[in-house]
C-alpha atoms as a PDB file:
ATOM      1  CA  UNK A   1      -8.614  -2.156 -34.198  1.00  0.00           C
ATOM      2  CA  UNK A   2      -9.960  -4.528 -31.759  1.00  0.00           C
ATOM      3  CA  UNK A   3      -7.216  -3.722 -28.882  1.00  0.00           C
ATOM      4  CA  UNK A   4      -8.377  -0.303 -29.750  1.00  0.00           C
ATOM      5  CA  UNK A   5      -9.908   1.335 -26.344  1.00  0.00           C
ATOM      6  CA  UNK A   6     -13.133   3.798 -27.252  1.00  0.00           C
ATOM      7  CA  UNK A   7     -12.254   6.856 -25.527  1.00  0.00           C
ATOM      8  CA  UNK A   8     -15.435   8.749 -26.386  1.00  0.00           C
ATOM      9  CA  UNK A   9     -17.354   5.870 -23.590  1.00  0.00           C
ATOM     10  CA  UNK A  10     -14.901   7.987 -21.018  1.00  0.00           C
ATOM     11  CA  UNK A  11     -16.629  11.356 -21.410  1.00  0.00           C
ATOM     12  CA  UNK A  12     -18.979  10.565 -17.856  1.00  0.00           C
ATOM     13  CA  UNK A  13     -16.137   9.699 -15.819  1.00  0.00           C
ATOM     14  CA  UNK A  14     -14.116  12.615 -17.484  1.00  0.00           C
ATOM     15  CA  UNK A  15     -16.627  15.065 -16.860  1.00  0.00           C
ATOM     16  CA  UNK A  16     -17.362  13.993 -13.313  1.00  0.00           C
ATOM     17  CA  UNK A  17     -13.344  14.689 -12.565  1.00  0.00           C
ATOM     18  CA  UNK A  18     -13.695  17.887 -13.511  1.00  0.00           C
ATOM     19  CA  UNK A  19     -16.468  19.011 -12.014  1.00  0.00           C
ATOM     20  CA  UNK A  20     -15.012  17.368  -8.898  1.00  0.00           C
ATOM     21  CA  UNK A  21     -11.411  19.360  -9.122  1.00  0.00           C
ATOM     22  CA  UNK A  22     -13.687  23.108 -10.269  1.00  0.00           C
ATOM     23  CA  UNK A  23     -15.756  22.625  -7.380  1.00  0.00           C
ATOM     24  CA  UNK A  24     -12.900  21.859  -5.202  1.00  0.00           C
ATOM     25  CA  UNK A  25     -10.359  24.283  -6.931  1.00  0.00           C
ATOM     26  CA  UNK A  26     -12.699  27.603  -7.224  1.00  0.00           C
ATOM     27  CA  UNK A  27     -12.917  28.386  -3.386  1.00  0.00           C
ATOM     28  CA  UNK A  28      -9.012  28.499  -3.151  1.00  0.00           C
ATOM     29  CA  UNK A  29      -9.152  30.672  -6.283  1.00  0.00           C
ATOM     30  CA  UNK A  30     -11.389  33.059  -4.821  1.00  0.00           C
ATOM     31  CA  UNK A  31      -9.074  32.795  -1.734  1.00  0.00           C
ATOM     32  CA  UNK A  32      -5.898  33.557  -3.759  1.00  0.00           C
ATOM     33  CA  UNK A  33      -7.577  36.273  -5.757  1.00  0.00           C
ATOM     34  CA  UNK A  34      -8.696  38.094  -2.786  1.00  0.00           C
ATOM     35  CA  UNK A  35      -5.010  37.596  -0.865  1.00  0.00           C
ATOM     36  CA  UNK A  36      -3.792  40.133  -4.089  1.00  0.00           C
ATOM     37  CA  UNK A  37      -6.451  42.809  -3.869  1.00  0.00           C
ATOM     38  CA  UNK A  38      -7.040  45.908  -1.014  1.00  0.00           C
ATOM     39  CA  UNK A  39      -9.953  45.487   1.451  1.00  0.00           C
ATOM     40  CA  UNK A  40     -11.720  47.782  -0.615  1.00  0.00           C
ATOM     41  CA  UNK A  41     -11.904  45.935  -4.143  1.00  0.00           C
ATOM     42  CA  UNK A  42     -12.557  42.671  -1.746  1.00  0.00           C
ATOM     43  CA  UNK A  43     -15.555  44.568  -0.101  1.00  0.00           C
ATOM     44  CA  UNK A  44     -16.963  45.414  -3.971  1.00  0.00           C
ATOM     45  CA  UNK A  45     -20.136  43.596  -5.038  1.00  0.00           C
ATOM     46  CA  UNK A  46     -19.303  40.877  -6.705  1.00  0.00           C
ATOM     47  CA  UNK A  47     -15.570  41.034  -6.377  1.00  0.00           C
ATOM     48  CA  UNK A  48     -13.400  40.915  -9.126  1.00  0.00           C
ATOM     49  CA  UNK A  49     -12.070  36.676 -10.086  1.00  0.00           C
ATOM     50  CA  UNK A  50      -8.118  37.701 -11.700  1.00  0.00           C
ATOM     51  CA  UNK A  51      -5.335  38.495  -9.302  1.00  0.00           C
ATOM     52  CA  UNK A  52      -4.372  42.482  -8.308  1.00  0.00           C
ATOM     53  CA  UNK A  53      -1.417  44.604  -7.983  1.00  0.00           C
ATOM     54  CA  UNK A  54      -1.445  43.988  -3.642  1.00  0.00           C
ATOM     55  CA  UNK A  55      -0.083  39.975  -3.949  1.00  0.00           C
ATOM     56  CA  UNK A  56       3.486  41.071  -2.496  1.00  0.00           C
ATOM     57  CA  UNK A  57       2.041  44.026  -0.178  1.00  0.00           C
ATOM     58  CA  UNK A  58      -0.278  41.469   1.198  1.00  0.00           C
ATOM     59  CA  UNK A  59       1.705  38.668   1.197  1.00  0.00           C
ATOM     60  CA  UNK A  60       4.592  40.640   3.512  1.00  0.00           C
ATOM     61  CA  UNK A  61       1.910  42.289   5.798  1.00  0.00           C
ATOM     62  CA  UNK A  62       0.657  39.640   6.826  1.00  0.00           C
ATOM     63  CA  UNK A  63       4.530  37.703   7.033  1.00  0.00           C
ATOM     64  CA  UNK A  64       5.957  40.101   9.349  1.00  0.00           C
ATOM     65  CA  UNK A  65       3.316  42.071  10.924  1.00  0.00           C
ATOM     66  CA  UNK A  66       0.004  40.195  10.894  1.00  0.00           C
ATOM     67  CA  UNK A  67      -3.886  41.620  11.218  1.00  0.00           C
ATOM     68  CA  UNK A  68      -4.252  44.342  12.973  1.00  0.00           C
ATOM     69  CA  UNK A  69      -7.889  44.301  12.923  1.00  0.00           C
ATOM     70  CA  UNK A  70      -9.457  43.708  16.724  1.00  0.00           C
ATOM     71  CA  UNK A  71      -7.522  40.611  17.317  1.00  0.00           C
ATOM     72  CA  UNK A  72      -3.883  41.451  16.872  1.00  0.00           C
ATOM     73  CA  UNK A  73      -2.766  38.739  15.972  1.00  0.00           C
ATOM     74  CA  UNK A  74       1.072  37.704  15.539  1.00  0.00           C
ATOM     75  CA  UNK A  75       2.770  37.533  11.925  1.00  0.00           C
ATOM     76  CA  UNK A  76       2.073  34.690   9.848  1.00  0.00           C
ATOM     77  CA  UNK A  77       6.389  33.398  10.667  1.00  0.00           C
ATOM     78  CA  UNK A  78       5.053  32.961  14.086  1.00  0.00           C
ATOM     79  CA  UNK A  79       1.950  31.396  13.850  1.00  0.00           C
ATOM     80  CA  UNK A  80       3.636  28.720  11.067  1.00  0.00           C
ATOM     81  CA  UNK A  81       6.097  28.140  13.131  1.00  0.00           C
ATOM     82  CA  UNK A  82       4.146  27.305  16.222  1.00  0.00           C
ATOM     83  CA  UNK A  83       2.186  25.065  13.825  1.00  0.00           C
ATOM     84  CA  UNK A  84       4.826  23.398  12.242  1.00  0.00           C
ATOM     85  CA  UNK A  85       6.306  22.723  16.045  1.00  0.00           C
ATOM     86  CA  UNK A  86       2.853  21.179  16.791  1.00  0.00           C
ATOM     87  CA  UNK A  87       2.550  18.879  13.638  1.00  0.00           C
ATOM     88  CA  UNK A  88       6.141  17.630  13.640  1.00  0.00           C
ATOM     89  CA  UNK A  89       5.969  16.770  17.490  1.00  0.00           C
ATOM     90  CA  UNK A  90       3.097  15.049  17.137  1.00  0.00           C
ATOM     91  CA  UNK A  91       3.942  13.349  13.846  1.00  0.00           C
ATOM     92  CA  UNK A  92       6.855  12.018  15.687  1.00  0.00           C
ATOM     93  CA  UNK A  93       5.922  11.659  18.288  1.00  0.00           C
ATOM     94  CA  UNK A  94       2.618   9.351  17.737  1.00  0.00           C
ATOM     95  CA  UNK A  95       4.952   7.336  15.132  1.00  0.00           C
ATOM     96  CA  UNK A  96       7.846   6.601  17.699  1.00  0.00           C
ATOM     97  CA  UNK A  97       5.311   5.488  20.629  1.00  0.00           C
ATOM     98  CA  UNK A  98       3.124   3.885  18.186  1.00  0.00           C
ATOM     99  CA  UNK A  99       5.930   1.509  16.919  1.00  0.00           C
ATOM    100  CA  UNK A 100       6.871   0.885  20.297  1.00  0.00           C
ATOM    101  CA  UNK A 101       3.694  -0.037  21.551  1.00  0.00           C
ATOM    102  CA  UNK A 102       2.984  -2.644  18.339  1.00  0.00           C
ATOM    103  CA  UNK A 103       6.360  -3.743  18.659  1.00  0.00           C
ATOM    104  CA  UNK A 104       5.852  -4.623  22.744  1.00  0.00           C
ATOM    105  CA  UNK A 105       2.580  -5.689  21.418  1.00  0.00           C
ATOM    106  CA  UNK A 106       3.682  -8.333  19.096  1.00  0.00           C
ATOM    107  CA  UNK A 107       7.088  -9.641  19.729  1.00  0.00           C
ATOM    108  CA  UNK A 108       6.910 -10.198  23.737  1.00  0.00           C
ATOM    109  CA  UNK A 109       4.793 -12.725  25.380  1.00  0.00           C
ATOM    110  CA  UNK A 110       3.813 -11.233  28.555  1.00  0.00           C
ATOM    111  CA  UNK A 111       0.181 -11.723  30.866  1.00  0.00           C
ATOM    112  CA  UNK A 112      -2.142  -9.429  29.659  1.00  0.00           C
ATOM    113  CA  UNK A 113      -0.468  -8.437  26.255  1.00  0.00           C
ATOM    114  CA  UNK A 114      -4.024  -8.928  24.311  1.00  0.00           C
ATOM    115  CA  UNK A 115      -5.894  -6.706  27.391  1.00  0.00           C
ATOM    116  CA  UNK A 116      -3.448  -3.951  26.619  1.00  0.00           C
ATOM    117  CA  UNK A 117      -3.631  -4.318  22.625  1.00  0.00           C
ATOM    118  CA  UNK A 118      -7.202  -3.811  23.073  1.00  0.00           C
ATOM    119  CA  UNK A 119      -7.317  -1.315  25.762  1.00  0.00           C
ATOM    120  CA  UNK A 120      -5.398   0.718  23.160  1.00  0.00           C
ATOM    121  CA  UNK A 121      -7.998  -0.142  20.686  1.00  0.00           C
ATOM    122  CA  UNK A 122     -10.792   0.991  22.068  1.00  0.00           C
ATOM    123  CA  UNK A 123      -9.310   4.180  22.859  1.00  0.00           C
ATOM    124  CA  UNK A 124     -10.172   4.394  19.098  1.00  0.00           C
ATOM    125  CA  UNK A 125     -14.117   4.735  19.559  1.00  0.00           C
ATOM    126  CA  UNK A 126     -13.239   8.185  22.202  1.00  0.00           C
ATOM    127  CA  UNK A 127     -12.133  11.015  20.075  1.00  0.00           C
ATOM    128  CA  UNK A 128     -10.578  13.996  21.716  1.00  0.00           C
ATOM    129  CA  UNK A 129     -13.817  16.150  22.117  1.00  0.00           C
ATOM    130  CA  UNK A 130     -15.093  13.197  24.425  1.00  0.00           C
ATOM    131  CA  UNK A 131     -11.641  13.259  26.421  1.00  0.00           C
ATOM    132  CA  UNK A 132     -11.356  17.118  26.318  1.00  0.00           C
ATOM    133  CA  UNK A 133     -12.508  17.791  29.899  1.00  0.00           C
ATOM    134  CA  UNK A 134     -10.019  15.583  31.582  1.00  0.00           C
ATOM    135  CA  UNK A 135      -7.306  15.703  29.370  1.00  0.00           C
ATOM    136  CA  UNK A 136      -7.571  19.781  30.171  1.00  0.00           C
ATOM    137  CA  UNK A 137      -7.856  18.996  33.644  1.00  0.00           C
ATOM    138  CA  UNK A 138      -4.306  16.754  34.036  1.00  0.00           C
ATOM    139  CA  UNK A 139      -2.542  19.254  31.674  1.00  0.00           C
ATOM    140  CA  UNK A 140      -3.490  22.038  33.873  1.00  0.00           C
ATOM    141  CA  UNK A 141      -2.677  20.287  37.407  1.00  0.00           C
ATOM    142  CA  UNK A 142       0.865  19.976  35.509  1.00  0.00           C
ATOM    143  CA  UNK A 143       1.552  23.382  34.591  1.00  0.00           C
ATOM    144  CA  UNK A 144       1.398  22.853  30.978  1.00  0.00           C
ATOM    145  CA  UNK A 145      -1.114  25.544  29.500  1.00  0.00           C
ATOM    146  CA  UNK A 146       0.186  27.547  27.056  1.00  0.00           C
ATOM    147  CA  UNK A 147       3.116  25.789  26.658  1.00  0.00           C
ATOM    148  CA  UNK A 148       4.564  23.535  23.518  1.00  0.00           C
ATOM    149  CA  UNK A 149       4.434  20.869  26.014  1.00  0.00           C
ATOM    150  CA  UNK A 150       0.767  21.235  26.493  1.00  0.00           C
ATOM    151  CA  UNK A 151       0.056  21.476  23.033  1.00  0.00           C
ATOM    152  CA  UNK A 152       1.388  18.748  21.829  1.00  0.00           C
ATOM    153  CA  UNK A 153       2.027  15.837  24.748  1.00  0.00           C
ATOM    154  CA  UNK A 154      -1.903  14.828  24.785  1.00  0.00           C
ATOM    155  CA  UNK A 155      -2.027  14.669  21.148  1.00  0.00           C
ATOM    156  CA  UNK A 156       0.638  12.332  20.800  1.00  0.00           C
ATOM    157  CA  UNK A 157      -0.657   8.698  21.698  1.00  0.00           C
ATOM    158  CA  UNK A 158      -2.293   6.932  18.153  1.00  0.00           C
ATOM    159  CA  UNK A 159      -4.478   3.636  18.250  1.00  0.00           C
ATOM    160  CA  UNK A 160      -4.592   4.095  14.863  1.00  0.00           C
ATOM    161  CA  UNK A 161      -1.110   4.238  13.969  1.00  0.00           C
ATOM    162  CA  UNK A 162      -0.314   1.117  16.837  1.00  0.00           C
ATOM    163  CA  UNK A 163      -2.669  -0.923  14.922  1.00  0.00           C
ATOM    164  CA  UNK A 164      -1.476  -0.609  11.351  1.00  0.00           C
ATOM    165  CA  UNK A 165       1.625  -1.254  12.694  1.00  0.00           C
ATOM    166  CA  UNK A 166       0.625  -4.192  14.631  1.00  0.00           C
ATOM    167  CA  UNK A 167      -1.260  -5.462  11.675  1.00  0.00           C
ATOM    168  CA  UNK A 168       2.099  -4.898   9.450  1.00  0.00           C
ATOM    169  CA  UNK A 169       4.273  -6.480  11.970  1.00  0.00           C
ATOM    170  CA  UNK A 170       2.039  -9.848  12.227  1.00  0.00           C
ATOM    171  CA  UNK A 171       3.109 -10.253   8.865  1.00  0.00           C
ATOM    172  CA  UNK A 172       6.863 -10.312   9.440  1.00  0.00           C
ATOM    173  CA  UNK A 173       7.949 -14.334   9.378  1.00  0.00           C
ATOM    174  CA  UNK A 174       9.102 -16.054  12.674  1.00  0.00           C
ATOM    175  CA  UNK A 175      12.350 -17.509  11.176  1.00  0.00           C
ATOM    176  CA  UNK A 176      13.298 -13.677  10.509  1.00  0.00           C
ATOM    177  CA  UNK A 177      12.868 -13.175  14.602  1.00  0.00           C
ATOM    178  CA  UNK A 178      14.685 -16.581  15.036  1.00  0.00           C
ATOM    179  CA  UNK A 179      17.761 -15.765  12.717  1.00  0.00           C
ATOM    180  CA  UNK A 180      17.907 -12.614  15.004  1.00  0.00           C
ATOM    181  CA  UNK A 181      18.197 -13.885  18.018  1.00  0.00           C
ATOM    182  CA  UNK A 182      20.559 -16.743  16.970  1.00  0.00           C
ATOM    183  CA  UNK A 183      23.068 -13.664  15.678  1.00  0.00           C
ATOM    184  CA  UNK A 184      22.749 -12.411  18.971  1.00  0.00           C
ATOM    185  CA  UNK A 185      20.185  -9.428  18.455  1.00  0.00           C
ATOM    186  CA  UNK A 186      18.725  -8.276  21.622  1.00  0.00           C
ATOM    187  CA  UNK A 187      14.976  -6.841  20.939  1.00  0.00           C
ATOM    188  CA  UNK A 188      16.097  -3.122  20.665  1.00  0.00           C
ATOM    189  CA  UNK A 189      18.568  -4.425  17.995  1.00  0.00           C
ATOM    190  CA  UNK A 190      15.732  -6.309  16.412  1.00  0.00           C
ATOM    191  CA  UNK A 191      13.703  -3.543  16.521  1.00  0.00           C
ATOM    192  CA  UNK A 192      16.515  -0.897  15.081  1.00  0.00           C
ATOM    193  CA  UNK A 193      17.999  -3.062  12.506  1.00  0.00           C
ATOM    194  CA  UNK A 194      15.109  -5.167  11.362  1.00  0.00           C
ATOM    195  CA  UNK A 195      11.379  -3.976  12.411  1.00  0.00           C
ATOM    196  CA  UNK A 196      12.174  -0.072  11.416  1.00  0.00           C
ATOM    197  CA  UNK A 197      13.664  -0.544   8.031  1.00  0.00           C
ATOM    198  CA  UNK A 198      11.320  -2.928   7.357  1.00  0.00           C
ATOM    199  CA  UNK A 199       8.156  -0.108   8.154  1.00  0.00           C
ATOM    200  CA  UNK A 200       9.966   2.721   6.148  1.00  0.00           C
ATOM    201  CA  UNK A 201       6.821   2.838   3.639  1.00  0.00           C
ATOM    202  CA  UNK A 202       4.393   2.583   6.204  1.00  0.00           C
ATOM    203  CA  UNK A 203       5.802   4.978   8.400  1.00  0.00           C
ATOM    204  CA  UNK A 204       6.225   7.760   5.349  1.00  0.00           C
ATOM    205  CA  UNK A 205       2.717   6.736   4.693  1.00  0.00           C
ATOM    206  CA  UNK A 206       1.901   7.375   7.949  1.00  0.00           C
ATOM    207  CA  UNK A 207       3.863  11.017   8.388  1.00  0.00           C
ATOM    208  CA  UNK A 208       1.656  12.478   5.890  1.00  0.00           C
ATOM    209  CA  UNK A 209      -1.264  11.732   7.334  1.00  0.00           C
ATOM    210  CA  UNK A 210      -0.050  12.607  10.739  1.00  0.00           C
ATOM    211  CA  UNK A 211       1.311  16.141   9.827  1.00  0.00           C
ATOM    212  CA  UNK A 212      -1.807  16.520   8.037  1.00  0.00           C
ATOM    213  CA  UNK A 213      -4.070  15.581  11.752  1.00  0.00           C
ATOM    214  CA  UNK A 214      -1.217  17.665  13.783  1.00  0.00           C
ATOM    215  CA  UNK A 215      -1.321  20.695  10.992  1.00  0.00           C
ATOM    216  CA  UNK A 216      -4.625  20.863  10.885  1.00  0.00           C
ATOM    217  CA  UNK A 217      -6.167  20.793  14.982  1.00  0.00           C
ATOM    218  CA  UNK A 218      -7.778  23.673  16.069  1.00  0.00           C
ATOM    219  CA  UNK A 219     -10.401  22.686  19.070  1.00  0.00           C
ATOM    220  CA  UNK A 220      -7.276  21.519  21.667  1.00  0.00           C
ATOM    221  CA  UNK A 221      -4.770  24.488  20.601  1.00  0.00           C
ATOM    222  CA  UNK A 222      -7.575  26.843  21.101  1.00  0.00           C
ATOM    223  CA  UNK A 223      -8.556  25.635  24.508  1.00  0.00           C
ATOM    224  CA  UNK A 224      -4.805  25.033  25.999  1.00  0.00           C
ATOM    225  CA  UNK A 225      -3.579  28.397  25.029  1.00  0.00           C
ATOM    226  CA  UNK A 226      -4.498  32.202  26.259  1.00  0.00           C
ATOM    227  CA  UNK A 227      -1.248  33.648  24.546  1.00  0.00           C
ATOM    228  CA  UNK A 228      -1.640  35.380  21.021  1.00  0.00           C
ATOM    229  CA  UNK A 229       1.924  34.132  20.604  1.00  0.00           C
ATOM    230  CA  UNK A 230       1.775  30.601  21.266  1.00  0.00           C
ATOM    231  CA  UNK A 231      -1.395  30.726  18.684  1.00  0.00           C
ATOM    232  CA  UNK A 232      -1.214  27.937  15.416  1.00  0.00           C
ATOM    233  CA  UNK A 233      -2.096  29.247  12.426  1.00  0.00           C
ATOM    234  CA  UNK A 234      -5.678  27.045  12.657  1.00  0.00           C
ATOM    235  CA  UNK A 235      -6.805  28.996  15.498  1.00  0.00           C
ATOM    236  CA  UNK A 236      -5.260  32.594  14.501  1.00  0.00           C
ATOM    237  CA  UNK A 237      -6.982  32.596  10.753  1.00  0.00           C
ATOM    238  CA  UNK A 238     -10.858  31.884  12.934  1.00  0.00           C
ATOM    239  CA  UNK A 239      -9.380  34.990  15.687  1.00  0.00           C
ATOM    240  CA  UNK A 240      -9.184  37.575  12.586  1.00  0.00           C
ATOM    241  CA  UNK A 241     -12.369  37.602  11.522  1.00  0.00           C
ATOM    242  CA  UNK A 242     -14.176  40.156  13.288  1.00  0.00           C
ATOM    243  CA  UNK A 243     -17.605  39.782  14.397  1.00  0.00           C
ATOM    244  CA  UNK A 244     -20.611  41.981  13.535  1.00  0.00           C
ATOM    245  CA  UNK A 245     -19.031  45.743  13.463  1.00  0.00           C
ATOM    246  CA  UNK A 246     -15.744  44.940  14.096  1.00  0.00           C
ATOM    247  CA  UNK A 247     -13.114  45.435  11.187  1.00  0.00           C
ATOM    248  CA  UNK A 248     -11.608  42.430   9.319  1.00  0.00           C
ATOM    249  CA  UNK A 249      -8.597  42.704   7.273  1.00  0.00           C
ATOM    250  CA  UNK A 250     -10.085  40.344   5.138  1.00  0.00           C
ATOM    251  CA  UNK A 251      -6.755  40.491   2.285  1.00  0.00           C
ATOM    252  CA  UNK A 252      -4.376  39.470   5.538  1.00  0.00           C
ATOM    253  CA  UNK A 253      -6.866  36.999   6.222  1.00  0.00           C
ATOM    254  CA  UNK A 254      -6.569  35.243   2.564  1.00  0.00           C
ATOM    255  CA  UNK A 255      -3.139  35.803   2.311  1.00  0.00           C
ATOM    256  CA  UNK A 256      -2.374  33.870   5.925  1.00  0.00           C
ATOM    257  CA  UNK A 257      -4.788  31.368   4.745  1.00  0.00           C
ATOM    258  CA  UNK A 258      -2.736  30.324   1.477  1.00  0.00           C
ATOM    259  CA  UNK A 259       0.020  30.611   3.366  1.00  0.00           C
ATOM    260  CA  UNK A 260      -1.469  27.950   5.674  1.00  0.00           C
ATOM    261  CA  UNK A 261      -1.828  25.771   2.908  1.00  0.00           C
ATOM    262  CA  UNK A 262       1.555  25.818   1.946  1.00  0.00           C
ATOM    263  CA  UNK A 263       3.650  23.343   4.469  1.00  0.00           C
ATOM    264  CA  UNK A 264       0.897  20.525   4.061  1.00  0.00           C
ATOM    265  CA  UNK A 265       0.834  20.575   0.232  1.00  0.00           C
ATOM    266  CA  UNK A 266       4.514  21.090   0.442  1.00  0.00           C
ATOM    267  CA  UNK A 267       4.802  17.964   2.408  1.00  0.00           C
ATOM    268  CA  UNK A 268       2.135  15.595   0.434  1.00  0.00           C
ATOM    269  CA  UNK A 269       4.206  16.691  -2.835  1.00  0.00           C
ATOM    270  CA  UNK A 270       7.509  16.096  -1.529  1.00  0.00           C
ATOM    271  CA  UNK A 271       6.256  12.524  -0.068  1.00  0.00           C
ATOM    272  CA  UNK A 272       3.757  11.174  -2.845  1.00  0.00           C
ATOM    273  CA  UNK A 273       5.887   8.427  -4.029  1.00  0.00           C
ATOM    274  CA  UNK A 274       6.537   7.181  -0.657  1.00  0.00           C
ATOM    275  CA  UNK A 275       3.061   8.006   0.736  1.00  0.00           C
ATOM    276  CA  UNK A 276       1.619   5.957  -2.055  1.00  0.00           C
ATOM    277  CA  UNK A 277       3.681   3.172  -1.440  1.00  0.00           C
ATOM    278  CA  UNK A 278       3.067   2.986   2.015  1.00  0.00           C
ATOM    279  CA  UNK A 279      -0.637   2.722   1.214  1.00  0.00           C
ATOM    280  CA  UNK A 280      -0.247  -0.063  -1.882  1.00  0.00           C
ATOM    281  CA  UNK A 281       2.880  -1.709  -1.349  1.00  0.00           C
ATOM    282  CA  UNK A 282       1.897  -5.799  -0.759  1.00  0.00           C
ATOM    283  CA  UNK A 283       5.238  -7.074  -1.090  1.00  0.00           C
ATOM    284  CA  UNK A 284       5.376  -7.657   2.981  1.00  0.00           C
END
């Protein structure tokens, strides 16, 4: 009896969670209900909350043709793919020059190798919006608007991601780097067959929350391109929604929206082991 644990003292905590996951949860119920029902049951007053006949209709209108409301904007395959092109270049793409810089960072002794660590840092305390103007002018002096190139290339540098893994590889021990270079391991070697396998749960830690960032921008994609086709899905859901009396096809709109949610939860479900890991994992 006295290892017994008295559940009924859980009932705050318990009812907080669920509060937390209906308040959370309803919205994308709404949205799903409304991605299975015509524009006229979504326009009725108050709109029906169980699923309708339209989920397939919907679901393929919007697949391979998209709105055709004032912005016509290109099926849903398009836009997820130009989105899933901008998230995995930039997931990449910050994780392969972010191990590089940490590693440089770290492991050579060079003049100015603290100036440079925290030049990169501060980098940290000017977010995109404050670099927007200039960034916008250097991609357009190269020829990069709407372009994959442009999209992604400014996106890719990550203070954040050089110094957790700067911070990580502090923690690796000096004999390991001295056993290495008695074998004969040059620092790309090293770096390779030591300092990568070594980050594997940081960087799958990491590549969630990077596709997530990549997934997910809307204020750079919607600036560097003018082509409906080169649109991400961000930026193309915000284009169908018509203004004052402009139509809205508001069941395309829900339907491209849960599709949009689909290759981030797709990715956090595939990766929570790992991602979890990366996050708790002290064993270093």
């Amino acid at each position: 009896m006295g290892g017994q644990v008295d559940t009924r003292s859980n009932w705050l905590p318990h009812l907080i969670l669920l509060i937390g996951v209906f308040i959370t949860a309803f919205p994308l119920w709404v949205t799903f209900v409304a991605s299975t029902l015509t524009p006229r049951e979504i326009a009725q007053t108050p709109m029906q909350m169980w699923p309708g006949p339209e989920l397939w209709r919907n679901y393929s209108q919007a697949l391979t043709q998209g709105s055709r409301g004032t912005y016509l904007s290109p099926p849903a395959m398009t836009l997820l793919f130009n989105s899933l092109v901008v998230a995995l270049v930039v997931t990449f793409g910050k994780i392969v020059v972010s191990l590089l810089s940490a590693f440089a960072v770290v492991f050579f002794k060079f003049p100015g190798r603290m100036f440079c660590f925290w030049m990169i840092f501060i980098t940290l305390m000017l977010p995109v919006e404050v670099r927007i103007l200039p960034t916008y002018k250097v991609v357009t002096d190269l020829n990069l608007l709407n372009s994959y190139t442009g999209l992604t290339l400014p996106l890719i540098a990550s203070a954040t991601a050089t110094l957790l893994f700067r911070q990580f590889f502090l923690t690796i021990p000096d004999e390991l780097v001295e056993a290495a270079k008695i074998d004969g391991a040059g620092p790309m070697r090293f770096f390779k067959d030591v300092v990568v396998p070594l980050s594997r749960t940081n960087i799958a830690a990491l590549f969630v929350i990077l596709f997530i960032y990549g997934w997910n921008q809307y204020l750079w994609p919607l600036l560097i391109t003018t082509s409906n086709s080169l649109d991400v899905i961000v930026v193309a859901i915000k284009k169908m929604i018509g203004t004052g009396a402009e139509p809205t096809d508001w069941h395309i709109v829900m339907s491209t929206t849960m599709l949009a949610l689909l290759p981030p939860v797709l990715v956090i479900i595939l990766m929570q082991k790992s991602f979890v890991k990366g996050l708790t994992d002290t064993e270093k």
